[in-house]
Protein backbone atom coordinates (compact mmCIF):
# COMPACT_ATOMS: atom_id res chain seq x y z
CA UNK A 1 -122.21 -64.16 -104.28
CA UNK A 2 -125.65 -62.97 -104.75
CA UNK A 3 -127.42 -60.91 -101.69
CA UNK A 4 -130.87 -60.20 -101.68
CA UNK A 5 -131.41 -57.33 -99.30
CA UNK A 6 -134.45 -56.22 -97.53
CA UNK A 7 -135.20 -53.57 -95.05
CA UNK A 8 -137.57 -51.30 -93.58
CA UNK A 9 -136.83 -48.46 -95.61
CA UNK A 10 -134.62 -47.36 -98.74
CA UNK A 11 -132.14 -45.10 -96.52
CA UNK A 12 -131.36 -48.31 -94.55
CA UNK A 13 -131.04 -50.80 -97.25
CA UNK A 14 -128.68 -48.08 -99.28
CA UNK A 15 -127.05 -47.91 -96.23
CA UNK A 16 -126.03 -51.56 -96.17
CA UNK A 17 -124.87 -51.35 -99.69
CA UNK A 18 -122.52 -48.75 -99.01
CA UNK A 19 -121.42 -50.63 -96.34
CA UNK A 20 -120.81 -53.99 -98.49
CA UNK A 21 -119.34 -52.30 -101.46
CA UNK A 22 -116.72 -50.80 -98.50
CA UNK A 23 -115.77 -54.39 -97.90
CA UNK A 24 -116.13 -55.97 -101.18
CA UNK A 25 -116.05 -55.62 -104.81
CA UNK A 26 -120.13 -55.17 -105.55
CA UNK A 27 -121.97 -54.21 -108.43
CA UNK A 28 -122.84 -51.16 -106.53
CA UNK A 29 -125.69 -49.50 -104.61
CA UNK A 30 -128.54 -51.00 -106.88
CA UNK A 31 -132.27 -49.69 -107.53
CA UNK A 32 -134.47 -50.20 -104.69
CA UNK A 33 -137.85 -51.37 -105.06
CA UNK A 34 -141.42 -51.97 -103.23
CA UNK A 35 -143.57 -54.85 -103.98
CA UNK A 36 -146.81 -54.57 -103.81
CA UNK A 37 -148.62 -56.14 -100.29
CA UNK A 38 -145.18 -56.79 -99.08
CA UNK A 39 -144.04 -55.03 -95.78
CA UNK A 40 -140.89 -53.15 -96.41
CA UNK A 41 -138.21 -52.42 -99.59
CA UNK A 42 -135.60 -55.16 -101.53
CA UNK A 43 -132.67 -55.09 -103.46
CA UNK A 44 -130.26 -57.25 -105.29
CA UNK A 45 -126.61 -57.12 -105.06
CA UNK A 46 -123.63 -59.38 -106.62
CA UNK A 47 -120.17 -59.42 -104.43
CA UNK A 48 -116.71 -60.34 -104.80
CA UNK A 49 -116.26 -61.43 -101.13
CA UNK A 50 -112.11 -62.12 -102.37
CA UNK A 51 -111.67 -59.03 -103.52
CA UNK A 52 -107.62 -57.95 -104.77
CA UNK A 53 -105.52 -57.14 -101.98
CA UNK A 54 -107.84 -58.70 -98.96
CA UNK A 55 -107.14 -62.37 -97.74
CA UNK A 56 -109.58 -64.95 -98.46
CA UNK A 57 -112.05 -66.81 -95.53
């Protein structure tokens, strides 16, 4: 699964990669970045949502 995050800020959107890579297997908290004339910060994660040892949906 692919998740493109975006937030407010970078302590926010960290935040919810911490949170995910709790869950799931993620690549991990990723660089943040700010685009230019765009309101806020993004990031791009990839997830494992069946992660070893946790029962599938």
């Amino acid at each position: 699964m692919v998740l493109d995050l975006t937030g407010e800020n970078e302590d926010t959107v960290r935040a919810v990669m911490a949170t995910l890579e709790e869950r799931w297997a993620t690549s991990g908290i990723a660089p943040v970045r700010r685009d230019p004339g765009e309101p806020g910060v993004r990031s791009r994660i990839y997830a494992d949502i069946l992660r070893p040892g946790r029962e599938g949906p």
